[in-house]
PDB file of N, CA and C in Angstrom:
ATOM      1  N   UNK A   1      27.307 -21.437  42.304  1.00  0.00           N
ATOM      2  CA  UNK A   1      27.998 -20.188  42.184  1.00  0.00           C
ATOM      3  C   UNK A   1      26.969 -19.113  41.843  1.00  0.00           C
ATOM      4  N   UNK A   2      27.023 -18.293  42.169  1.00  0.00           N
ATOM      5  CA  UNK A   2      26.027 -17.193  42.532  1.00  0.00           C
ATOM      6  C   UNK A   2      26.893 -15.285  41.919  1.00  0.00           C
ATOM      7  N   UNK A   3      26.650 -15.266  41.023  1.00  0.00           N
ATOM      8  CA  UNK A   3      26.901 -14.197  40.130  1.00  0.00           C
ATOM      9  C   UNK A   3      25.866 -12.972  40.274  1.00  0.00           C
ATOM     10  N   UNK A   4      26.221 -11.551  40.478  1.00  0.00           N
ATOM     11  CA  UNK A   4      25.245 -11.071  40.463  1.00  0.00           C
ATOM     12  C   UNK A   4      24.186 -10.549  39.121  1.00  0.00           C
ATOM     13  N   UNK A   5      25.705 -10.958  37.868  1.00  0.00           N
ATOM     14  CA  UNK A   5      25.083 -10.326  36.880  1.00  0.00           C
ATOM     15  C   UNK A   5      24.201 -10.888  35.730  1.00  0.00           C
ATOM     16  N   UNK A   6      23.411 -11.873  35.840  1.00  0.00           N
ATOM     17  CA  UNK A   6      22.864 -13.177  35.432  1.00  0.00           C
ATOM     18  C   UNK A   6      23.082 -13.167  33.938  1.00  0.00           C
ATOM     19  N   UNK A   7      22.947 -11.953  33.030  1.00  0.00           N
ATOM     20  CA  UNK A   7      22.668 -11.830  31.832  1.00  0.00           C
ATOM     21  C   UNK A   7      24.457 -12.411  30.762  1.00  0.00           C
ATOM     22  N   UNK A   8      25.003 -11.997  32.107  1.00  0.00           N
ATOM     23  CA  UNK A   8      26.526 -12.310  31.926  1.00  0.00           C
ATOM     24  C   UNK A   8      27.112 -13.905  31.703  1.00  0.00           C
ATOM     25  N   UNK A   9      26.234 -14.586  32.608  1.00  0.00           N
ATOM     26  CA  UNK A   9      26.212 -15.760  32.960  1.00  0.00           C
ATOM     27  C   UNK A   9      25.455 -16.853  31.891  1.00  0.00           C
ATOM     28  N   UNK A  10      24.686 -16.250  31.043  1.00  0.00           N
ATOM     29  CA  UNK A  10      23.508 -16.872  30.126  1.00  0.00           C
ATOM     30  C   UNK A  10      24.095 -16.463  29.071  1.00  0.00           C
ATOM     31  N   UNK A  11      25.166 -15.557  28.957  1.00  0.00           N
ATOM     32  CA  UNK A  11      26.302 -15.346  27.316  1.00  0.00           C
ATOM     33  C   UNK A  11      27.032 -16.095  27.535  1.00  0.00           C
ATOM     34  N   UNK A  12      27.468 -16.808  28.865  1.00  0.00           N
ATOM     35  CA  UNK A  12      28.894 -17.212  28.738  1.00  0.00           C
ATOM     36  C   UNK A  12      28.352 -19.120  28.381  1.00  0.00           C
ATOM     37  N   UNK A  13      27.246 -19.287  28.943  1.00  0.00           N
ATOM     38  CA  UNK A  13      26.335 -20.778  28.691  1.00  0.00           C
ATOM     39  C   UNK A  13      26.167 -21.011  27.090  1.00  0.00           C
ATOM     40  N   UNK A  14      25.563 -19.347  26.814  1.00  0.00           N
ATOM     41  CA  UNK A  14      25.555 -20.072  25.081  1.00  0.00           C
ATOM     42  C   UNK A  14      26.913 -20.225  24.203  1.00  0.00           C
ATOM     43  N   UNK A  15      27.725 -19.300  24.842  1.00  0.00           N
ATOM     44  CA  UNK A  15      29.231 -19.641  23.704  1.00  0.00           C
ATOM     45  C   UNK A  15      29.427 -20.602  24.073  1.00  0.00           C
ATOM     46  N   UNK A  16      29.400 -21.268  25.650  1.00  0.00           N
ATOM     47  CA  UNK A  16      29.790 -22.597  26.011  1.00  0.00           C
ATOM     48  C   UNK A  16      29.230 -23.757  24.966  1.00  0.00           C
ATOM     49  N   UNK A  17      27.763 -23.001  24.637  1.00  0.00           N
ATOM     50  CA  UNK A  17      27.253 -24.117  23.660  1.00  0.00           C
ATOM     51  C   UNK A  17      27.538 -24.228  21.924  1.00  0.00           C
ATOM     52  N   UNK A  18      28.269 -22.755  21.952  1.00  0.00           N
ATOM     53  CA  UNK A  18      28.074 -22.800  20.443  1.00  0.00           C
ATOM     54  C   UNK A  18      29.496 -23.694  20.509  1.00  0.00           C
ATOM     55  N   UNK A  19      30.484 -23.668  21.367  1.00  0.00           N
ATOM     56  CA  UNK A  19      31.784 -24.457  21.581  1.00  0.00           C
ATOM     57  C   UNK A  19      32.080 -25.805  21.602  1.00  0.00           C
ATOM     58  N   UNK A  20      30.673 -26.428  21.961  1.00  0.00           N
ATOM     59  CA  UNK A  20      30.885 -27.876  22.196  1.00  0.00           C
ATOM     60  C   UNK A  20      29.396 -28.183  20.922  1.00  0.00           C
ATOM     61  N   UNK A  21      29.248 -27.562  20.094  1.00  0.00           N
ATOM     62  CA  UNK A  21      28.234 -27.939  18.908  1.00  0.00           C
ATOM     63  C   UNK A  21      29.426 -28.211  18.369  1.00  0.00           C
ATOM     64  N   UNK A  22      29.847 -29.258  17.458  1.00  0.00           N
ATOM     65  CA  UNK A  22      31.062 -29.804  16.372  1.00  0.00           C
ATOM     66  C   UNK A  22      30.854 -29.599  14.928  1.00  0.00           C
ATOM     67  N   UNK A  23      29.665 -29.544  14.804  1.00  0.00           N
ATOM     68  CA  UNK A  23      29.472 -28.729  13.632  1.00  0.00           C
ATOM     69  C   UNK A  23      29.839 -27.524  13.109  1.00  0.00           C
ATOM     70  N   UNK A  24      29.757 -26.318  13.969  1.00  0.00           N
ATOM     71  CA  UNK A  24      29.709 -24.939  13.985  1.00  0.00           C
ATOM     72  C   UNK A  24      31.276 -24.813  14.267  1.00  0.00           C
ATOM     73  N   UNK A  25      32.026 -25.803  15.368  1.00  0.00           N
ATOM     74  CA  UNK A  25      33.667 -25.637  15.294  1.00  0.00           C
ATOM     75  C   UNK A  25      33.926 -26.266  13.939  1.00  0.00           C
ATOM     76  N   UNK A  26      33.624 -27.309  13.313  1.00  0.00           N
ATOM     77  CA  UNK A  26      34.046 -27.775  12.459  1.00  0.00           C
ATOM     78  C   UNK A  26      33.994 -26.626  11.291  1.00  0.00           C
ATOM     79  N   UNK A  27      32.704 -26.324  10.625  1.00  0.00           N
ATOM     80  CA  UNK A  27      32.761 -24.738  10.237  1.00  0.00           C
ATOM     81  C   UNK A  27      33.529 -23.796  10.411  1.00  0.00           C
ATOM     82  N   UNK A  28      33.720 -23.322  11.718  1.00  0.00           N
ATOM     83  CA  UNK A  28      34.727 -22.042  11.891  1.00  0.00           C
ATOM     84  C   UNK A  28      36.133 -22.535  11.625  1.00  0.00           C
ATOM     85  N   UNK A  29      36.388 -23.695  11.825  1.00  0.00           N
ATOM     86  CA  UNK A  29      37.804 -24.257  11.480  1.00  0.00           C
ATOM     87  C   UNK A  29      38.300 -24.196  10.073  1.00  0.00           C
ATOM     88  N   UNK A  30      37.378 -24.817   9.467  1.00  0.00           N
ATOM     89  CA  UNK A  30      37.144 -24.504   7.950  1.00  0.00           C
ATOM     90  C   UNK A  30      36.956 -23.631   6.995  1.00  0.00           C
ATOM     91  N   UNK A  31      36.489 -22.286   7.846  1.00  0.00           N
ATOM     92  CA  UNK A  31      36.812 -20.983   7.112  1.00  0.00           C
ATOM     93  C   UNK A  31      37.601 -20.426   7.667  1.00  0.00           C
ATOM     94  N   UNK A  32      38.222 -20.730   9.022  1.00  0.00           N
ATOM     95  CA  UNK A  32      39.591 -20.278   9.090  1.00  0.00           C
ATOM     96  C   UNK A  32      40.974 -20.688   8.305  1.00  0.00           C
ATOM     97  N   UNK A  33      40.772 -21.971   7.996  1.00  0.00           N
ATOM     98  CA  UNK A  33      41.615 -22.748   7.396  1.00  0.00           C
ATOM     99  C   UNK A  33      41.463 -22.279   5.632  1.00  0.00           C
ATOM    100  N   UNK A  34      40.137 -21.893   5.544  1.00  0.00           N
ATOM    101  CA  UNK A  34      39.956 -21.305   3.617  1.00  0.00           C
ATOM    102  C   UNK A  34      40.572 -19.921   3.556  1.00  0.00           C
ATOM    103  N   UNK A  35      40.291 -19.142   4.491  1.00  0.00           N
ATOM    104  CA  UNK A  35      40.574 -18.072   4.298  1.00  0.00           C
ATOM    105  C   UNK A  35      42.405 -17.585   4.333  1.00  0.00           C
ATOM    106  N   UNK A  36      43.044 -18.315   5.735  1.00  0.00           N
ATOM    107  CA  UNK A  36      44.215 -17.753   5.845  1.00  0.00           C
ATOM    108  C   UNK A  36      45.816 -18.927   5.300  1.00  0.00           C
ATOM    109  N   UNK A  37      45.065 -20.287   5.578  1.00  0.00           N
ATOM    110  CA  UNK A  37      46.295 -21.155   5.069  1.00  0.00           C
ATOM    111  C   UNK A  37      45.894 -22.112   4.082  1.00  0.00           C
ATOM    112  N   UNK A  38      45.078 -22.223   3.463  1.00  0.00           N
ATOM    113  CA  UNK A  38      44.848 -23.178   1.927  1.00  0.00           C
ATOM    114  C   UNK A  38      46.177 -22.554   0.890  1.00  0.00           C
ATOM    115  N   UNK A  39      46.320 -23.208   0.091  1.00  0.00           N
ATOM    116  CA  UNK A  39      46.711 -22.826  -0.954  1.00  0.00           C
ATOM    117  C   UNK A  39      46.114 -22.294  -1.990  1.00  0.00           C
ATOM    118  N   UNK A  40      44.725 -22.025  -2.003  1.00  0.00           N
ATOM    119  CA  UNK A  40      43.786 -21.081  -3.048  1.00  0.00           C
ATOM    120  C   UNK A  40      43.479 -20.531  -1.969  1.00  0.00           C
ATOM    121  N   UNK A  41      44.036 -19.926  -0.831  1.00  0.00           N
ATOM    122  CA  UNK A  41      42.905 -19.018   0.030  1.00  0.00           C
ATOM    123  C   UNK A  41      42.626 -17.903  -0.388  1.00  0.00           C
ATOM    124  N   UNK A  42      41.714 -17.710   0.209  1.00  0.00           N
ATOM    125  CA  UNK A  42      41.016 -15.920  -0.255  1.00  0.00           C
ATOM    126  C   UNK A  42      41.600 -14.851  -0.294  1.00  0.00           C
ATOM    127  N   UNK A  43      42.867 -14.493   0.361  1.00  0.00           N
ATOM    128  CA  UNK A  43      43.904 -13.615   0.196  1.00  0.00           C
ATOM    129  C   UNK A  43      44.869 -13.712  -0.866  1.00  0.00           C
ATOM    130  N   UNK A  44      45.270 -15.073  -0.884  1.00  0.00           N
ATOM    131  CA  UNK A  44      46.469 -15.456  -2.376  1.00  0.00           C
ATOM    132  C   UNK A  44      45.381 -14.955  -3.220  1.00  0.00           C
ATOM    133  N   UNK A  45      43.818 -15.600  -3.649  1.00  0.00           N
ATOM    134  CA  UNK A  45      42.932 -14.686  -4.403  1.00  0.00           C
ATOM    135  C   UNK A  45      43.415 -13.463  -4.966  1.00  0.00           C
ATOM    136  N   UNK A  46      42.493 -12.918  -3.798  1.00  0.00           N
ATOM    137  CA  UNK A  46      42.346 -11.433  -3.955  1.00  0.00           C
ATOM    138  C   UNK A  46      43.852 -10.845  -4.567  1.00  0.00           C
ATOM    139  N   UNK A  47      44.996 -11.321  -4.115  1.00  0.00           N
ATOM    140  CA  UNK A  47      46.145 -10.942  -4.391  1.00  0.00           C
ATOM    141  C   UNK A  47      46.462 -11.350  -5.738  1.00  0.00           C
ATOM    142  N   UNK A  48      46.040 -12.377  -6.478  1.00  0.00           N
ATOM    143  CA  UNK A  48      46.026 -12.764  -7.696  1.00  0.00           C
ATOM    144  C   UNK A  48      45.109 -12.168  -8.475  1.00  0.00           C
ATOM    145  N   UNK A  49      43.719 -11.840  -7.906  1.00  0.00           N
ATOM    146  CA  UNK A  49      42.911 -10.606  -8.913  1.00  0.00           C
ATOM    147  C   UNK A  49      43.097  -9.489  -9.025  1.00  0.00           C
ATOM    148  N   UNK A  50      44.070  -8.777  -8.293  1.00  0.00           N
ATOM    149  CA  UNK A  50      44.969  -7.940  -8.084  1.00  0.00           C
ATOM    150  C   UNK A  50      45.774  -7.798  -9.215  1.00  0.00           C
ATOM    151  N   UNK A  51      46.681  -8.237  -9.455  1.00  0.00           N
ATOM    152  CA  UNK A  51      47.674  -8.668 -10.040  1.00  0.00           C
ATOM    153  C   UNK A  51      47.409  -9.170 -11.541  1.00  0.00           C
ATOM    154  N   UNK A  52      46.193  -9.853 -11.336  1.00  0.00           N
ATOM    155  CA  UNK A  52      45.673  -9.893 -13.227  1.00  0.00           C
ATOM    156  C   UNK A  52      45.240  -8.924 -13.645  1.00  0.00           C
ATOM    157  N   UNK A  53      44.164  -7.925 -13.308  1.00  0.00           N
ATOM    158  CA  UNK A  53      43.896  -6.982 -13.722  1.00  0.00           C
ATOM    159  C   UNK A  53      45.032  -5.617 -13.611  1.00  0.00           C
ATOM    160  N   UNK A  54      46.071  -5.906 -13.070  1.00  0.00           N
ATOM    161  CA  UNK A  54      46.558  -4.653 -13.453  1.00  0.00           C
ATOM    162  C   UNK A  54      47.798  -5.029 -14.889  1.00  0.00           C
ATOM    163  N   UNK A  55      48.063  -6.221 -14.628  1.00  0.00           N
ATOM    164  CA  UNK A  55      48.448  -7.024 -15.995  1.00  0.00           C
ATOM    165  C   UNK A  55      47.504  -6.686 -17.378  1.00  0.00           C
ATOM    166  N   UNK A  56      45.992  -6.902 -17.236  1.00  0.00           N
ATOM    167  CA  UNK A  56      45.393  -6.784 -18.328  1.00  0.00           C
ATOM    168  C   UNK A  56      45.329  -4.930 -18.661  1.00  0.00           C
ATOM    169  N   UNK A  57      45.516  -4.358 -17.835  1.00  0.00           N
ATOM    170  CA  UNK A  57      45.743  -2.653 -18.301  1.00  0.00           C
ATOM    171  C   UNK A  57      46.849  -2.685 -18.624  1.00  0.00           C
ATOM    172  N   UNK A  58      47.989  -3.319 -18.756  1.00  0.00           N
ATOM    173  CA  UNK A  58      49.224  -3.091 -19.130  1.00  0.00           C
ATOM    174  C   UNK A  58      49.006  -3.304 -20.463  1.00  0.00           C
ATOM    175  N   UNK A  59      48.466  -4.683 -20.577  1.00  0.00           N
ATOM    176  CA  UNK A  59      48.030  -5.384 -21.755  1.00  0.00           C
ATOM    177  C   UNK A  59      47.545  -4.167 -23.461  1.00  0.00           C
ATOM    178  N   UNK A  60      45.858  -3.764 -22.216  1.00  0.00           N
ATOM    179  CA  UNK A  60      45.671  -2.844 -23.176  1.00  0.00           C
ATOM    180  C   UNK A  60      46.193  -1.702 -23.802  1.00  0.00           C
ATOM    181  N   UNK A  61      47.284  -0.978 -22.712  1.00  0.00           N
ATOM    182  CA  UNK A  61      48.166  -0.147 -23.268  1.00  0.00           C
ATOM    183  C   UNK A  61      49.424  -0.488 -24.359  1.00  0.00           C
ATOM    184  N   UNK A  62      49.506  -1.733 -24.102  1.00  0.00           N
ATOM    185  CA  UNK A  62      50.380  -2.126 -24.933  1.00  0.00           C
ATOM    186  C   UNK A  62      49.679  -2.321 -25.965  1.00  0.00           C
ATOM    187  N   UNK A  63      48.990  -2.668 -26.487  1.00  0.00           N
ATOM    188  CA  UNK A  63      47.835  -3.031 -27.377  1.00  0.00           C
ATOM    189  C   UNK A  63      47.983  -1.377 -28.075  1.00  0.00           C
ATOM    190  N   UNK A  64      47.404  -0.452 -27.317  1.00  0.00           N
ATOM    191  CA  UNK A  64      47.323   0.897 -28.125  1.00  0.00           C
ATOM    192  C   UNK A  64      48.785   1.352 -28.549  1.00  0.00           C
ATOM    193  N   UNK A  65      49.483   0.958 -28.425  1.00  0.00           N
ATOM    194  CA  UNK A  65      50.944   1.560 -28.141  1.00  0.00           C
ATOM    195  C   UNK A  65      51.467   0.719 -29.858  1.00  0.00           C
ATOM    196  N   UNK A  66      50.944  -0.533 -30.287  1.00  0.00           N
ATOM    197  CA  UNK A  66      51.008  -1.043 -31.110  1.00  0.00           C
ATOM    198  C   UNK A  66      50.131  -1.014 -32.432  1.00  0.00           C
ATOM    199  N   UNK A  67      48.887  -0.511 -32.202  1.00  0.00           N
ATOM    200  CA  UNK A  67      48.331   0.268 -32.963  1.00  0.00           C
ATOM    201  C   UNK A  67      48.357   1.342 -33.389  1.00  0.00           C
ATOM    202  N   UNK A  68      49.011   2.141 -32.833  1.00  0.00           N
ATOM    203  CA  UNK A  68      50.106   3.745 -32.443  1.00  0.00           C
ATOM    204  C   UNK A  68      51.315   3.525 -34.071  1.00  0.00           C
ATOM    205  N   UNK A  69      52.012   2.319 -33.466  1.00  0.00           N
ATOM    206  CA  UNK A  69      53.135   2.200 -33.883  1.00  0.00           C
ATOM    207  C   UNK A  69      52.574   2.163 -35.738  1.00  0.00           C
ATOM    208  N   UNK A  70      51.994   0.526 -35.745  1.00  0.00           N
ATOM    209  CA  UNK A  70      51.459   0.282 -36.905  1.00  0.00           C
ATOM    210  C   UNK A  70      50.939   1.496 -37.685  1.00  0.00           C
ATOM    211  N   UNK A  71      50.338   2.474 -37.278  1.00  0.00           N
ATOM    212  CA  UNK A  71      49.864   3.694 -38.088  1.00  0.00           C
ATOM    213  C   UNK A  71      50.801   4.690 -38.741  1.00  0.00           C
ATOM    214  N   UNK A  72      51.981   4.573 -38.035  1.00  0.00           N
ATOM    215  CA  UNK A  72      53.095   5.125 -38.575  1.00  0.00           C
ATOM    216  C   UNK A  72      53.867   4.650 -39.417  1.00  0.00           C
ATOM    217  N   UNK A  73      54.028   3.234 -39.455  1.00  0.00           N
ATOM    218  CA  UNK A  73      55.000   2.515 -40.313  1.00  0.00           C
ATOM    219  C   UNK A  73      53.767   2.296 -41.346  1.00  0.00           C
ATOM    220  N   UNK A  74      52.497   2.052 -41.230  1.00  0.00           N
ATOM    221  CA  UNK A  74      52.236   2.187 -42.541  1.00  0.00           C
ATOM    222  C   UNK A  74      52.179   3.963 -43.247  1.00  0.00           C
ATOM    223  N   UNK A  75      52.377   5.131 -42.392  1.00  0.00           N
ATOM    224  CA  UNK A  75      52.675   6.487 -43.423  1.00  0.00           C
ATOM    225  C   UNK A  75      53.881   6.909 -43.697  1.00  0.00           C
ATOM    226  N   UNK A  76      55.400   5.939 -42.976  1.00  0.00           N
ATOM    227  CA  UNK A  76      56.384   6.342 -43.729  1.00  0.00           C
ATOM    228  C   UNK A  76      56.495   5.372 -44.736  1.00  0.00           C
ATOM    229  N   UNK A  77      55.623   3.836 -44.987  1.00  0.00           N
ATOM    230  CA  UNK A  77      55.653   3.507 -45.819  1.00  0.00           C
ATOM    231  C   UNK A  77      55.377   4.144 -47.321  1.00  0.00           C
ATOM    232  N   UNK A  78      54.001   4.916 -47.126  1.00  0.00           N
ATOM    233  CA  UNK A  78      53.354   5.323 -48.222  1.00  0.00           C
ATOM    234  C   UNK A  78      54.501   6.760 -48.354  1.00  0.00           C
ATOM    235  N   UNK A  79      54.853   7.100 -47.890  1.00  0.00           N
ATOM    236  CA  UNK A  79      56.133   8.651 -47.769  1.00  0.00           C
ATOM    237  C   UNK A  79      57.271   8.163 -47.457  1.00  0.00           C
ATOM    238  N   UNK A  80      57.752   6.707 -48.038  1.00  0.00           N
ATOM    239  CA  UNK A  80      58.840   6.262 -47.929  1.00  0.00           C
ATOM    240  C   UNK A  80      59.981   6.934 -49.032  1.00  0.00           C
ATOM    241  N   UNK A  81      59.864   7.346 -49.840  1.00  0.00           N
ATOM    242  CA  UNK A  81      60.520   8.179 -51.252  1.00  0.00           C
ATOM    243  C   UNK A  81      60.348   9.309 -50.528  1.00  0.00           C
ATOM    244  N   UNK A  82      59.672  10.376 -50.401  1.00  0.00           N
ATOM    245  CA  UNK A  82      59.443  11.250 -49.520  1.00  0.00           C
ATOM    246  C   UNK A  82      60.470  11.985 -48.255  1.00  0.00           C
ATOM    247  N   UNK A  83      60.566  10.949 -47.552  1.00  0.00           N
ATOM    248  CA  UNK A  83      61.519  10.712 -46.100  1.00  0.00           C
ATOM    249  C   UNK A  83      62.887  10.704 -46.731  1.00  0.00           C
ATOM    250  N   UNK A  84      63.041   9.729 -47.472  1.00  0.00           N
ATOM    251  CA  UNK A  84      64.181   9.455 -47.938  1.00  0.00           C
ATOM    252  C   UNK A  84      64.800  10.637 -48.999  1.00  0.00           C
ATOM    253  N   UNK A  85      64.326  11.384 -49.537  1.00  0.00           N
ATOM    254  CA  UNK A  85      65.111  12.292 -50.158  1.00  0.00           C
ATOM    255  C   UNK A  85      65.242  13.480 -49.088  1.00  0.00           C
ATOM    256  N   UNK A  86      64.030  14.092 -48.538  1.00  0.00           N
ATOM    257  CA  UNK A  86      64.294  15.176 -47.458  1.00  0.00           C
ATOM    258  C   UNK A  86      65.224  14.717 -46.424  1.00  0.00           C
ATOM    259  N   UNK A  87      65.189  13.808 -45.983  1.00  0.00           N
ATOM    260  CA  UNK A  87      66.179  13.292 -44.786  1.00  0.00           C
ATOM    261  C   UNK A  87      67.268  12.922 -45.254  1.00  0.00           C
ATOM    262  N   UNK A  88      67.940  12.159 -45.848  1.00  0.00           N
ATOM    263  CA  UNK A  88      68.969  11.752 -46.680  1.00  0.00           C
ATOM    264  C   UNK A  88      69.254  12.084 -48.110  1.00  0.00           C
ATOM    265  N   UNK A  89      68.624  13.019 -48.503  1.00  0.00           N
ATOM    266  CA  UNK A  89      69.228  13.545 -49.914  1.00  0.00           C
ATOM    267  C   UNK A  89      69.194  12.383 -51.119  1.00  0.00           C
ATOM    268  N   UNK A  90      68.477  11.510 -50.774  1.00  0.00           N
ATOM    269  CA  UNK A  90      68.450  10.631 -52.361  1.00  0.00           C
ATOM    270  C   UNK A  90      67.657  11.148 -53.208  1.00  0.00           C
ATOM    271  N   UNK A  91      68.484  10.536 -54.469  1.00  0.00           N
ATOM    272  CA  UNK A  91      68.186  11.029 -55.560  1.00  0.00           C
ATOM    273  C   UNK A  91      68.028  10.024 -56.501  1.00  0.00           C
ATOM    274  N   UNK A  92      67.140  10.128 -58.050  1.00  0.00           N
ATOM    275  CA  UNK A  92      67.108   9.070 -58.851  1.00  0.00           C
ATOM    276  C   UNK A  92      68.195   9.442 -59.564  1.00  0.00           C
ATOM    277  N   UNK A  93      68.494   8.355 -60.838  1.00  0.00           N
ATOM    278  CA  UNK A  93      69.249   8.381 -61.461  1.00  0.00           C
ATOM    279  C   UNK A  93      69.334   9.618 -62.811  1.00  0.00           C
ATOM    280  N   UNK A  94      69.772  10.345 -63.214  1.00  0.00           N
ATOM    281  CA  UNK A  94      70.021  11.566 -63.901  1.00  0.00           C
ATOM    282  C   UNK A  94      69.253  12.849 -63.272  1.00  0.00           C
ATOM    283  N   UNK A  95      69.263  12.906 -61.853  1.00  0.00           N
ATOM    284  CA  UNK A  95      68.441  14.101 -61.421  1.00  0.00           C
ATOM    285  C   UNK A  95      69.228  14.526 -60.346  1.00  0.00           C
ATOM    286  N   UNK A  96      69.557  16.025 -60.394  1.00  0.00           N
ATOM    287  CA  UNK A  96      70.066  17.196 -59.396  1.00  0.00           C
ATOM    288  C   UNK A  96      69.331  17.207 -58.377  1.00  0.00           C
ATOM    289  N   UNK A  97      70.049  16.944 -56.991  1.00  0.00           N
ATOM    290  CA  UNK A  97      69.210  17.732 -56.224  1.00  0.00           C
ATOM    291  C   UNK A  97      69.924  18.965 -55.325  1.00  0.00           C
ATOM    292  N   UNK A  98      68.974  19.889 -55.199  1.00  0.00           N
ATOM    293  CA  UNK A  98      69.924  21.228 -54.612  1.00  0.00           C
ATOM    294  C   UNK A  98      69.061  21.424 -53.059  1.00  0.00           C
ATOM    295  N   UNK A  99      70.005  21.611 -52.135  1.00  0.00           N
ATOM    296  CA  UNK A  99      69.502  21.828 -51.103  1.00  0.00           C
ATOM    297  C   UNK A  99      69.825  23.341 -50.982  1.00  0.00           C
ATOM    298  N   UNK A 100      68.570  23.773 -50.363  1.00  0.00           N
ATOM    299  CA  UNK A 100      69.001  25.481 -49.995  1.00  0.00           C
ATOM    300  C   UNK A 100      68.757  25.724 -48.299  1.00  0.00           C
ATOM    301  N   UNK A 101      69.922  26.206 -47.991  1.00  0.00           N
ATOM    302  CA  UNK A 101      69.893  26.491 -46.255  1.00  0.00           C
ATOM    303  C   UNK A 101      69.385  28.319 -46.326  1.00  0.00           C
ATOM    304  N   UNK A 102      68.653  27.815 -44.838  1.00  0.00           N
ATOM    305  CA  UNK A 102      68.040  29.407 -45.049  1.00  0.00           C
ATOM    306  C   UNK A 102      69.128  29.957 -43.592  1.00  0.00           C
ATOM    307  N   UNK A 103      69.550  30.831 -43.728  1.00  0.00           N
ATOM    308  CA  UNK A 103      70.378  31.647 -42.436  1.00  0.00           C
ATOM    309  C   UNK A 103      69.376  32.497 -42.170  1.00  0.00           C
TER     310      UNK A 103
END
């Protein structure tokens, strides 16, 4: 068979060869098979490192959000008497208290 375009003909000989090397199919089979249908493939991956790290920013916000909190409950602790008479009007025992409204 007689082709005019020879260079055409000498690409199509070497894929022929990289095709019937069993090694190199065995290889490409094998990172086709890692990449798209394993059960750890590289996409479930990536989709799972995905997914942890935006978990661990949740994490840390929650984290500040609780250190937030804690800073407060320990200053209405220490202004717990404090809170409690301005907000609710308590009082000790033999003592007036007068509230004055301003109009």
């Amino acid at each position: 068979m007689h082709l005019g375009n020879r260079p055409l003909l000498t690409l199509f000989e070497g894929f022929n060869e990289i095709l019937t090397n069993k090694y190199l199919l065995t290889f490409f089979l094998f990172l086709v098979w890692i990449i798209f249908f394993d059960k750890h493939s590289l996409i479930t991956n990536h989709k799972l490192n995905d997914k942890l790290n935006e978990l661990e920013e949740e994490n840390t916000e929650y984290l500040l959000m609780i250190e937030e909190t804690k800073e407060e409950i320990g200053e209405l602790n220490q202004n717990l008497e404090k809170f409690a008479r301005e907000k609710y009007f308590f009082q000790k025992e033999n003592e007036d208290v007068f509230v004055i409204v301003k109009n």
